[in-house]
Protein backbone atom coordinates (compact mmCIF):
# COMPACT_ATOMS: atom_id res chain seq x y z
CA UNK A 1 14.00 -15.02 18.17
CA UNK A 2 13.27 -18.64 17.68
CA UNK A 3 14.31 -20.62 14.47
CA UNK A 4 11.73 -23.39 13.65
CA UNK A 5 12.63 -26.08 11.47
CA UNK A 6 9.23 -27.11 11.70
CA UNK A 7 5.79 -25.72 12.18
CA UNK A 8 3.37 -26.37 15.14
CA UNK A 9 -0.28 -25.20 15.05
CA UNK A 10 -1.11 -24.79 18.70
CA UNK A 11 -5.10 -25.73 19.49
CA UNK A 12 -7.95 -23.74 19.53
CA UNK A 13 -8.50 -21.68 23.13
CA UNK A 14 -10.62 -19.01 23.58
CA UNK A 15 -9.44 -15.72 24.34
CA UNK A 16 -11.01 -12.72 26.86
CA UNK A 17 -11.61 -9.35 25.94
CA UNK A 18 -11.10 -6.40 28.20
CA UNK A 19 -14.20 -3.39 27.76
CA UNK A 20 -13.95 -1.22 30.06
CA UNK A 21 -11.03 -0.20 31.54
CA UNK A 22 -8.56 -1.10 28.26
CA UNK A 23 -10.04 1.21 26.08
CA UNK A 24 -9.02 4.23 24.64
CA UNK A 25 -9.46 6.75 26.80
CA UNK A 26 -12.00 10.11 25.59
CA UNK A 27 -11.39 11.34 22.34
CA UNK A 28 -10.31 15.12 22.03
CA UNK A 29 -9.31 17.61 19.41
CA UNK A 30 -8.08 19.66 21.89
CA UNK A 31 -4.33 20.52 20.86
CA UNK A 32 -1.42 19.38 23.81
CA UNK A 33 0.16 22.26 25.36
CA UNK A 34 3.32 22.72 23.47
CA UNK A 35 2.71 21.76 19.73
CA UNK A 36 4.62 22.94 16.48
CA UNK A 37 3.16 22.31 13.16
CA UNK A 38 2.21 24.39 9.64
CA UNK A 39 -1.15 26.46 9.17
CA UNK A 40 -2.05 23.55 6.61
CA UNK A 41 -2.53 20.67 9.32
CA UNK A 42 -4.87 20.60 12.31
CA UNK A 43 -5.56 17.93 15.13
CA UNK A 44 -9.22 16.70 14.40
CA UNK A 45 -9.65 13.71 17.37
CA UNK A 46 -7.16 12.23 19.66
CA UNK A 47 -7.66 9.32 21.48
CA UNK A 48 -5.64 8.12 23.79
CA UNK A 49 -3.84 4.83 24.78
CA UNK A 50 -0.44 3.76 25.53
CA UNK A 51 2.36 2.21 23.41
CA UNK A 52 0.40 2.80 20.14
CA UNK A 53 2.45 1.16 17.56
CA UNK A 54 0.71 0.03 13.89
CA UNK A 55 -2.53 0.92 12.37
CA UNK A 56 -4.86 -1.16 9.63
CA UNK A 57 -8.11 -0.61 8.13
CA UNK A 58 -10.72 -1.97 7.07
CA UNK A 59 -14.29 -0.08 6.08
CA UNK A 60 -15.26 1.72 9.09
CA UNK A 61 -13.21 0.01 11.29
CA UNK A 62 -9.73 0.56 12.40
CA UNK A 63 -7.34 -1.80 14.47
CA UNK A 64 -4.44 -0.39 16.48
CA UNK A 65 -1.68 -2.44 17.59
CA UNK A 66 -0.52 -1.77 21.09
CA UNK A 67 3.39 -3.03 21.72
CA UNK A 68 4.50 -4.37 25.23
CA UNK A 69 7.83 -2.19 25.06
CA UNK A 70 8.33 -3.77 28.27
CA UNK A 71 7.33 -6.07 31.34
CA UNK A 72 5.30 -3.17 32.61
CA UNK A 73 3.60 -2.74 29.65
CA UNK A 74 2.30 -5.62 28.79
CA UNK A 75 -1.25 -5.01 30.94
CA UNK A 76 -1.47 -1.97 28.25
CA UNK A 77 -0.40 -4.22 24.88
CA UNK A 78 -2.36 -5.88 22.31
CA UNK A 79 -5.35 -4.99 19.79
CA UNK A 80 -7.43 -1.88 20.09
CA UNK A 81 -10.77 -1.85 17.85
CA UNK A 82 -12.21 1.68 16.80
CA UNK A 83 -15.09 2.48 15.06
CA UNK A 84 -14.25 5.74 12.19
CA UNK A 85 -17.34 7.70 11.82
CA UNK A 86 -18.28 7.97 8.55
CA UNK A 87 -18.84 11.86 8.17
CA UNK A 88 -16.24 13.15 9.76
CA UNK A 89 -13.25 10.75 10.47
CA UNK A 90 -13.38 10.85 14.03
CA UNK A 91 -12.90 7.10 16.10
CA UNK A 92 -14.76 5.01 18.77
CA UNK A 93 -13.28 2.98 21.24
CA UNK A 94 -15.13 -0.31 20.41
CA UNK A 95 -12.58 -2.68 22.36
CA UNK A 96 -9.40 -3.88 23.63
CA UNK A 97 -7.93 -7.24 23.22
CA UNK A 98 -5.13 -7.96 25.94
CA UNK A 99 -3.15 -10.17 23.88
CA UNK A 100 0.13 -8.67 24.76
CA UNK A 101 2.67 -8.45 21.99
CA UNK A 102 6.15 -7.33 20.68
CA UNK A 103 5.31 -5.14 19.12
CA UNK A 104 1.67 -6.25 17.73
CA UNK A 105 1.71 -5.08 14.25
CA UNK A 106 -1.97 -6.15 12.85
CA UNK A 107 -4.25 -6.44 9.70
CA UNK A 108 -7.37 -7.64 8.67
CA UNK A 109 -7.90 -10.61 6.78
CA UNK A 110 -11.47 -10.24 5.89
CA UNK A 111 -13.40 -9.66 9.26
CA UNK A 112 -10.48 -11.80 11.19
CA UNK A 113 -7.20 -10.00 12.36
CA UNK A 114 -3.76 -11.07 12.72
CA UNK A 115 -1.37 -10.07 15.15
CA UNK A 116 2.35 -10.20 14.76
CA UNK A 117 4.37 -12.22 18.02
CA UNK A 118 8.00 -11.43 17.97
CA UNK A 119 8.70 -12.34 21.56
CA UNK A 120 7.70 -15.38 23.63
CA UNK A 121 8.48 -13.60 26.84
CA UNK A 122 5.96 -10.55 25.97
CA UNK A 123 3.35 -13.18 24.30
CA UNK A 124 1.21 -13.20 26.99
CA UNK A 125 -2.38 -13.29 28.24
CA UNK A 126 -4.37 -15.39 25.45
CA UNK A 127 -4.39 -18.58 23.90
CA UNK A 128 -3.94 -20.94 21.44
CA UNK A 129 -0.34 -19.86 21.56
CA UNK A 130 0.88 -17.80 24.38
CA UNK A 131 4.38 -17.88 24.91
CA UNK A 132 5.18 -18.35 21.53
CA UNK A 133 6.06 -16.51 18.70
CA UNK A 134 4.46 -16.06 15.43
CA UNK A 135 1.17 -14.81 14.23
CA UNK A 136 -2.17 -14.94 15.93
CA UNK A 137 -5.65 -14.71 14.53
CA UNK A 138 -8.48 -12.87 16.02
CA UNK A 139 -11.95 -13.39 15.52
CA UNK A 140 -13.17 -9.87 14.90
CA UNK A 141 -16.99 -10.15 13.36
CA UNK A 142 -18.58 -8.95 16.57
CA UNK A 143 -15.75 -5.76 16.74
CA UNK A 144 -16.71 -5.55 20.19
CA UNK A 145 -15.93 -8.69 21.03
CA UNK A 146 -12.75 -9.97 19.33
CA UNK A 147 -11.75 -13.65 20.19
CA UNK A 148 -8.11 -15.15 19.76
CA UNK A 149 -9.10 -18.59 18.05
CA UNK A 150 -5.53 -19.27 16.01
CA UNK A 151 -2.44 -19.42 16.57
CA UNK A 152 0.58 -20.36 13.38
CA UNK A 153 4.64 -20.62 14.85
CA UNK A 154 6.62 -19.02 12.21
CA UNK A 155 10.25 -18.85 11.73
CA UNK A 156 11.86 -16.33 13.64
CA UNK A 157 8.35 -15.18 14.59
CA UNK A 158 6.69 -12.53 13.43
CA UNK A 159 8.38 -8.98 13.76
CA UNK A 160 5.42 -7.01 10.75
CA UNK A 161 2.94 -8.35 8.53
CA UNK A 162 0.92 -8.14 5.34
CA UNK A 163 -1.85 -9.16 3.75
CA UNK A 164 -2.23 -10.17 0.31
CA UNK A 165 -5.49 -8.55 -0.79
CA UNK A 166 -8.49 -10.97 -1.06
CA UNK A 167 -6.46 -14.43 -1.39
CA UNK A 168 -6.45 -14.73 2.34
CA UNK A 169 -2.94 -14.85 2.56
CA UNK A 170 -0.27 -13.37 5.07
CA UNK A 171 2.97 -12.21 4.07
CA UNK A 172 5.21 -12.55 7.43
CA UNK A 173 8.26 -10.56 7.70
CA UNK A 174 10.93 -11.88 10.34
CA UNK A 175 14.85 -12.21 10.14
CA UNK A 176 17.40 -13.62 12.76
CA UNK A 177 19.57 -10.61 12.88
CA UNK A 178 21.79 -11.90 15.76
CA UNK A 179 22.88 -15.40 13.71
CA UNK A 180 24.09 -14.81 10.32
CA UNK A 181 23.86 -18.67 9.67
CA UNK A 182 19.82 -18.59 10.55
CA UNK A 183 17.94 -19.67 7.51
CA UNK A 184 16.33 -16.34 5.62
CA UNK A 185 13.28 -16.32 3.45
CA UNK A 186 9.43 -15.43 3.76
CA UNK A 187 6.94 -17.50 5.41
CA UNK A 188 2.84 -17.20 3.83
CA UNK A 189 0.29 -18.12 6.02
CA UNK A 190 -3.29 -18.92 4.33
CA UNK A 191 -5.44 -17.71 7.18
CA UNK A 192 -8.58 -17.91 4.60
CA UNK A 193 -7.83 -21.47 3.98
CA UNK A 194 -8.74 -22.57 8.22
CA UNK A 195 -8.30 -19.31 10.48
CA UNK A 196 -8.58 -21.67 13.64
CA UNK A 197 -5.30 -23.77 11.98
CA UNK A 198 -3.67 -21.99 8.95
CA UNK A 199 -1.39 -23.14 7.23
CA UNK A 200 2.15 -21.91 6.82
CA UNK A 201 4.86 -22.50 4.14
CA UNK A 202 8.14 -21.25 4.07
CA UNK A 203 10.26 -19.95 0.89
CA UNK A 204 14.38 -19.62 1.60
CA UNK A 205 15.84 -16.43 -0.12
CA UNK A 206 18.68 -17.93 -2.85
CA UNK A 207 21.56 -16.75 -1.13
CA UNK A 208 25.08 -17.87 -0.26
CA UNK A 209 24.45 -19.59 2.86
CA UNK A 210 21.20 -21.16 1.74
CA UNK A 211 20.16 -24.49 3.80
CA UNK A 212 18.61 -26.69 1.49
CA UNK A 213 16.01 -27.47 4.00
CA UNK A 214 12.82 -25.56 2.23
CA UNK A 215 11.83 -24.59 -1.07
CA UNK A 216 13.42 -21.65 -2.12
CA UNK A 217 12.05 -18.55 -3.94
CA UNK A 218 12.56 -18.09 -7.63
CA UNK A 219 15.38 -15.15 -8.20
CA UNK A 220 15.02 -13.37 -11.94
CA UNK A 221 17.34 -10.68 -10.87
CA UNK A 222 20.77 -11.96 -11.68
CA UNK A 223 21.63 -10.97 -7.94
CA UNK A 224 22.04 -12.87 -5.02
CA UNK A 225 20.22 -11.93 -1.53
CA UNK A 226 21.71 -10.67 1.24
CA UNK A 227 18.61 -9.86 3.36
CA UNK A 228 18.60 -11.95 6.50
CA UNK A 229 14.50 -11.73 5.94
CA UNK A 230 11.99 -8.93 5.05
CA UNK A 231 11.30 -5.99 7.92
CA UNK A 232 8.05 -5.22 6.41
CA UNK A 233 6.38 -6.40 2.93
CA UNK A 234 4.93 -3.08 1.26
CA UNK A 235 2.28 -4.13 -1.90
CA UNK A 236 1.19 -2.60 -5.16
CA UNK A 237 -1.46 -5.26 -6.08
CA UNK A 238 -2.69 -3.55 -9.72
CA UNK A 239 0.82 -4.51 -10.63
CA UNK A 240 1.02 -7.68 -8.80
CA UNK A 241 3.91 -6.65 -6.82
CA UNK A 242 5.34 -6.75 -3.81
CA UNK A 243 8.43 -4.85 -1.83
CA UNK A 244 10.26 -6.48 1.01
CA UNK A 245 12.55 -4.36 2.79
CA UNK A 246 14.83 -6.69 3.88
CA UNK A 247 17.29 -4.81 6.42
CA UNK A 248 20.28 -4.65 3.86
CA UNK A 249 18.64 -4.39 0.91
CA UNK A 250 14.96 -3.78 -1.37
CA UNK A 251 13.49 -6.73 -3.17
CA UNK A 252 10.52 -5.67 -5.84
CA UNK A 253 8.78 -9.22 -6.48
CA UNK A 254 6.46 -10.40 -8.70
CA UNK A 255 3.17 -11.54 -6.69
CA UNK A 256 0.95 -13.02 -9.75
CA UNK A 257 1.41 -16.31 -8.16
CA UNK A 258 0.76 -14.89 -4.82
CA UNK A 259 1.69 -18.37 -3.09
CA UNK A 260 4.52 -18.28 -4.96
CA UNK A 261 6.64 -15.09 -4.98
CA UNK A 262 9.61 -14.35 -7.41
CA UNK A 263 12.58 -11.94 -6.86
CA UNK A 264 12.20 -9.63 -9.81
CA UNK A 265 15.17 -6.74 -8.83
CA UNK A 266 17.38 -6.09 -5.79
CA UNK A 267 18.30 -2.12 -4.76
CA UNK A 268 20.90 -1.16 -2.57
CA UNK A 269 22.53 1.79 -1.31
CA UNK A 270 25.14 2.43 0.79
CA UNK A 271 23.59 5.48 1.93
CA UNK A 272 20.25 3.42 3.41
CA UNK A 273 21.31 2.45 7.54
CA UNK A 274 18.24 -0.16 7.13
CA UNK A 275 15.66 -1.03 4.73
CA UNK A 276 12.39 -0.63 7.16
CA UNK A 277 9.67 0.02 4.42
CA UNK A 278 8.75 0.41 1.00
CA UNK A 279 5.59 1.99 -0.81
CA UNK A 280 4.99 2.79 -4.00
CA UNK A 281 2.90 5.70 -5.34
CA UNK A 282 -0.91 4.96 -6.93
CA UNK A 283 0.43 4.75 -10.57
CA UNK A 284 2.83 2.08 -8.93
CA UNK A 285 5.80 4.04 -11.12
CA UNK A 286 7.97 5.63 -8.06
CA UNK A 287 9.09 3.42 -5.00
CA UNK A 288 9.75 5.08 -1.80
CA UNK A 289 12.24 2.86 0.60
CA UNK A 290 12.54 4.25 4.33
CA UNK A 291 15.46 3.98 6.47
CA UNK A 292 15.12 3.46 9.77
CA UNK A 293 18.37 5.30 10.70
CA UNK A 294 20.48 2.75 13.08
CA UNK A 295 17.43 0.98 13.30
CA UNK A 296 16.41 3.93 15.92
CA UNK A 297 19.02 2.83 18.25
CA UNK A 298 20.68 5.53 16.98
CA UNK A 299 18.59 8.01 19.49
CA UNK A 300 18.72 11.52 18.08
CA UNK A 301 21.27 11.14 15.44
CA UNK A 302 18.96 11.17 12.95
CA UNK A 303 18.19 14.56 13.53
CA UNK A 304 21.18 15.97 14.35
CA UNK A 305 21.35 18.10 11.12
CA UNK A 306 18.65 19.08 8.69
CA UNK A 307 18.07 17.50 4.83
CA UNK A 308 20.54 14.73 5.79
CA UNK A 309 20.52 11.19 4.21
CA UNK A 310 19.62 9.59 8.02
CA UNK A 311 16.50 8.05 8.64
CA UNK A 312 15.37 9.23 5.32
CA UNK A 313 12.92 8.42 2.44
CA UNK A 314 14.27 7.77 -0.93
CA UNK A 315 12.67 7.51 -4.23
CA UNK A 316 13.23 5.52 -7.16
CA UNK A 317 11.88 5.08 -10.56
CA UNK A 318 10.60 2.17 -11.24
CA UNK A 319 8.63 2.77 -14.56
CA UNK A 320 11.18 0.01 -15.55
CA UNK A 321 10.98 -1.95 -12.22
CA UNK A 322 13.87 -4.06 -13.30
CA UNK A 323 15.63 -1.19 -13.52
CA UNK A 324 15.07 1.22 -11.00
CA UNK A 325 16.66 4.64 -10.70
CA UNK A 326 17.28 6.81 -7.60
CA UNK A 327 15.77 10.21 -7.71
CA UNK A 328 16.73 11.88 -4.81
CA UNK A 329 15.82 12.04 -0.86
CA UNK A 330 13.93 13.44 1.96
CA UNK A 331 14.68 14.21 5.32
CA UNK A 332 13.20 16.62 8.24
CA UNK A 333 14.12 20.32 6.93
CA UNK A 334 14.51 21.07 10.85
CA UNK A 335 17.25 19.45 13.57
CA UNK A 336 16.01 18.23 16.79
CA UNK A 337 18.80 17.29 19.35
CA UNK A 338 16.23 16.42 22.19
CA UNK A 339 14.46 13.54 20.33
CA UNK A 340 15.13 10.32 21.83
CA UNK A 341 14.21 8.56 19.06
CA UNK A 342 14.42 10.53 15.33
CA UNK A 343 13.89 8.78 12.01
CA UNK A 344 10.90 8.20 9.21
CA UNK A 345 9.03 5.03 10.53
CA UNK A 346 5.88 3.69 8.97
CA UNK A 347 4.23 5.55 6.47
CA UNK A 348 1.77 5.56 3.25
CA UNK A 349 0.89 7.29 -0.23
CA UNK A 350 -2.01 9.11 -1.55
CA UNK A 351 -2.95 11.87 -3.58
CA UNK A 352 -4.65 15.24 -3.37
CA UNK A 353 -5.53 18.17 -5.88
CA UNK A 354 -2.91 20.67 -5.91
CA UNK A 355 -3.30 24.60 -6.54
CA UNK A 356 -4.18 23.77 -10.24
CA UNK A 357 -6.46 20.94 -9.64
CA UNK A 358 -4.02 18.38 -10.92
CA UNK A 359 -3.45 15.10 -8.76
CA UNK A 360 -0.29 15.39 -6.90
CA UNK A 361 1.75 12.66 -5.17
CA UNK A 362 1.99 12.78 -1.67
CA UNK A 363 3.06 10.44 1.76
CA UNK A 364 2.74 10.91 5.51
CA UNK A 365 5.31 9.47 7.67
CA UNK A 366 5.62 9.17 11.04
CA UNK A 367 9.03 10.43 12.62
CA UNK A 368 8.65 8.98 15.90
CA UNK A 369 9.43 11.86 18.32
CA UNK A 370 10.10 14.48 15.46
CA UNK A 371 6.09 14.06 14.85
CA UNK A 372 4.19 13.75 11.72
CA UNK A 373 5.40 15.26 8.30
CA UNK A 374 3.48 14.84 4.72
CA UNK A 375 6.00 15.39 1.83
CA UNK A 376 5.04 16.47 -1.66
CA UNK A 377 6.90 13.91 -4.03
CA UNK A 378 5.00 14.44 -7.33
CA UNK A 379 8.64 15.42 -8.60
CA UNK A 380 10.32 12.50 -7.16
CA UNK A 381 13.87 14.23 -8.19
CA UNK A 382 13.03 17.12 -6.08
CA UNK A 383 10.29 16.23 -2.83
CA UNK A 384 9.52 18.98 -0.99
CA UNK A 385 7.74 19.45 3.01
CA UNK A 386 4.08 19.99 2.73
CA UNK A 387 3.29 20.21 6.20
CA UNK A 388 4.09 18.75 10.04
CA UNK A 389 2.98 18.45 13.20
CA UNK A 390 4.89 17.89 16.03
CA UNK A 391 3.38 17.74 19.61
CA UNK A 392 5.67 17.80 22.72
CA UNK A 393 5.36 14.24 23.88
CA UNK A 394 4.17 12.08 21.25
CA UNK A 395 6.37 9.35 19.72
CA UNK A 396 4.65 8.50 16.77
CA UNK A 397 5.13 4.91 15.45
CA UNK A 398 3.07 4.46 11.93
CA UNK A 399 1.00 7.70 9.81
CA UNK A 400 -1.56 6.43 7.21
CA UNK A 401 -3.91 8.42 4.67
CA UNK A 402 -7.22 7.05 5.19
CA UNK A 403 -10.34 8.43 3.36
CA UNK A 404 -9.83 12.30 3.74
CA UNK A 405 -7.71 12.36 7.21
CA UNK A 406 -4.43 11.41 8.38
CA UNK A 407 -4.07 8.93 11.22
CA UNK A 408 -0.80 8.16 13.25
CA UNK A 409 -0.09 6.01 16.24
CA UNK A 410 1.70 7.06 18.97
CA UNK A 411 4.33 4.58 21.11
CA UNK A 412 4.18 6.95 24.05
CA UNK A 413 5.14 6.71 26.59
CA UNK A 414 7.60 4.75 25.30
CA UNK A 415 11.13 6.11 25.59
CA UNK A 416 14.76 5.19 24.69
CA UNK A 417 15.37 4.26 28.31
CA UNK A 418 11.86 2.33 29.05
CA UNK A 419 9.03 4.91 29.81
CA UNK A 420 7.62 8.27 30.90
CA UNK A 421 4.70 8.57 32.91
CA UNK A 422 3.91 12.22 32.07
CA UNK A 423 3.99 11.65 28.41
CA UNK A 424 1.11 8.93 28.48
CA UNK A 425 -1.64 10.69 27.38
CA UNK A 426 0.30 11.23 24.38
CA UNK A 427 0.21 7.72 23.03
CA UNK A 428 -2.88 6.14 20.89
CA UNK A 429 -4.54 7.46 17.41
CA UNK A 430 -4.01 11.33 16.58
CA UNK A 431 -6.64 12.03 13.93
CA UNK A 432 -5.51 15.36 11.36
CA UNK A 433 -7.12 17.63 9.06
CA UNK A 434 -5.22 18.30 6.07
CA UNK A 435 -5.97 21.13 4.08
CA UNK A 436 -7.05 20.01 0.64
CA UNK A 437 -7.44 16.20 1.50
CA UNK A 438 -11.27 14.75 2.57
CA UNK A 439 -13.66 17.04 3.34
């Protein structure tokens, strides 16, 4: 990664879109050949594309980021646009942006998109901005024709992003994890404010090694940083909050002042490998921080043994939230010494009706090659497996609740060595039925 001491807007270039052959290939519910999952959960619509890596949504519309793993993958990465059918869930191929990207996490800002940049070498194929790194802006109002019109260089580029709601603004998460002396901190890019040239302003975390060369970000927790910069920013905007899981530790911050963020409490545990991502429940009073165990690099390790604190989610009370409490863990209730890679990776919250007709808490995580799981945390001291799904195959990046049915993004054929050919039809958007949830 880069460090900028400065920021450079590059100018306005039009970008091409690929129809045709770039799309997502035919959607089918068909179920792969060797597949393991609970009674409870059933494959509604698969459609396929390779090195599927984040999801957002927005309406009826669905963007799919597509990560250039490698050189040879970079004809297959950037932004896949998918129309959800109102009735029934299922997706559309609409079109495929060939902006390729490490690893191309995306969201909408309004009917624009951003896509994170966290390589120059894999930054290629569109302008304003190719071969650098950062976050680029997509023209999206004609979903079948997205345009690359922006282009903002951020510090240390952009490894995930998030947006803030309606303000327009973007939350970037990046770090400098190979130089401890790199500057840390959170830049916020106001993509509302001039899509085509946004700008960007950068807040330093209050920590030892602090540079004095930006402003930095209010601390109220008594505790000084040690995140070398967020992973990914998780939000609970009815309570004005935000949660950046910043690699060594969980910051909650207070996001009133969106422009302005303030470090309201620090969590750490000594049992977390790295802070990867943090969501909070829909009364906003239990926290969920996932470790990425070893980061992945830690190939099947994660899995070695069953209900083990690696590459696990943990819960905390945060009814106080400057005073949160840990309630416990979850981790796959099964081993599986063949996964390559084998750890909770992106995830989200919701809620369904339970047996009595109560709301109960739930979240879907992906588990890269260990599947799809949805966990039952509505007693945060004691979550328990709901269901799973694991197809021989997939390598499934991010799993969101959207509107009745589950979605999750496969990286495959990604594999801990580079790729496999065989497993390609396994990557893109796996669509499920979950018993109880949607119609």
């Amino acid at each position: 990664m880069s460090m900028w001491n400065r920021y450079r807007i590059i100018a306005v270039i039009g970008a091409t879109v690929l129809v045709g052959a770039g799309l997502a290939g035919a959607a089918s519910a068909e179920e792969p050949n060797t597949v393991t999952h609970t009674d409870n959960i059933a494959l509604h619509d698969h459609d396929t594309f390779k090195y599927g890596s984040d999801m957002a949504f927005n309406g009826n519309l669905v963007a799919a980021g597509a990560g250039a793993w490698e050189a040879g993958a970079r004809k297959d990465s950037g932004v896949h646009i998918l129309k959800r059918d109102k009735k029934d869930g299922s997706l559309e191929p609409l079109s495929f942006l060939n902006c390729s990207a490490w690893h191309a996490d995306v969201d909408w800002v309004g009917s624009y998109l951003v896509q994170s940049h966290d390589s120059e070498a894999d930054n290629v194929g569109c302008a304003p901005g190719e071969g650098e790194e950062g976050i680029r802006v997509i023209d999206a109002k004609n979903p079948r024709q997205p345009n690359s019109v922006g282009f903002a260089e951020t510090i240390h580029g952009s490894h995930n992003l998030t947006t803030i709601g309606d303000t327009g603004l973007v939350y970037n998460a990046s770090y400098a994890l190979g130089d401890p002396s790199a500057v840390d901190g959170v830049s916020i890019i106001d993509v509302g404010a001039n899509p085509e040239n946004p700008p960007v302003k950068f807040l330093e975390f209050p920590d030892v090694d602090a540079s004095g060369d930006h402003a930095q970000m209010t601390n109220n927790s008594g505790t000084t940083p040690t995140s070398p910069g967020c992973h990914d920013i998780g939000l609970d905007l009815a309570h004005d909050r935000a949660f950046c899981a910043g690699i060594t530790e969980t910051m909650i911050w207070d996001i009133s002042d969106p422009r302005n963020p303030a470090i309201e409490t620090i969590i750490r545990n000594p049992d977390v490998s790295i802070h990867h991502g943090a969501q909070v429940n829909k009364s906003g009073d239990v926290l969920l921080v996932q470790d990425e165990w070893l980061g992945a690099a830690g190939a099947n390790t994660g899995c070695l043994a069953p209900n083990q604190p690696s590459g696990t989610i943990w819960f905390y009370d945060i009814s106080d939230p400057k005073n949160p409490q840990p309630k416990s863990y979850w981790s796959a209730p099964s081993p599986d010494p063949t996964a390559d890679f084998c750890t909770t990776h992106f995830f989200g919250t919701f809620q369904m009706p339970g047996e009595d007709g109560k709301p109960r808490d739930m979240v879907v995580t992906s588990y890269y090659q260990h599947g799809v799981y949805v966990v039952d945390f509505s007693d945060p001291a004691a979550p328990k497996t709901h269901a799973f799904y694991e197809p021989d195959g997939a390598n499934f990046w991010a799993a969101y609740p959207y509107r009745g049915k589950l979605y999750a993004n496969s990286f495959a054929p990604a594999n801990l060595t580079g790729s496999a050919p065989e497993t390609a039809d396994k990557g893109g958007i796996w669509t499920f039925k979950l018993d109880g949830y949607g119609r």
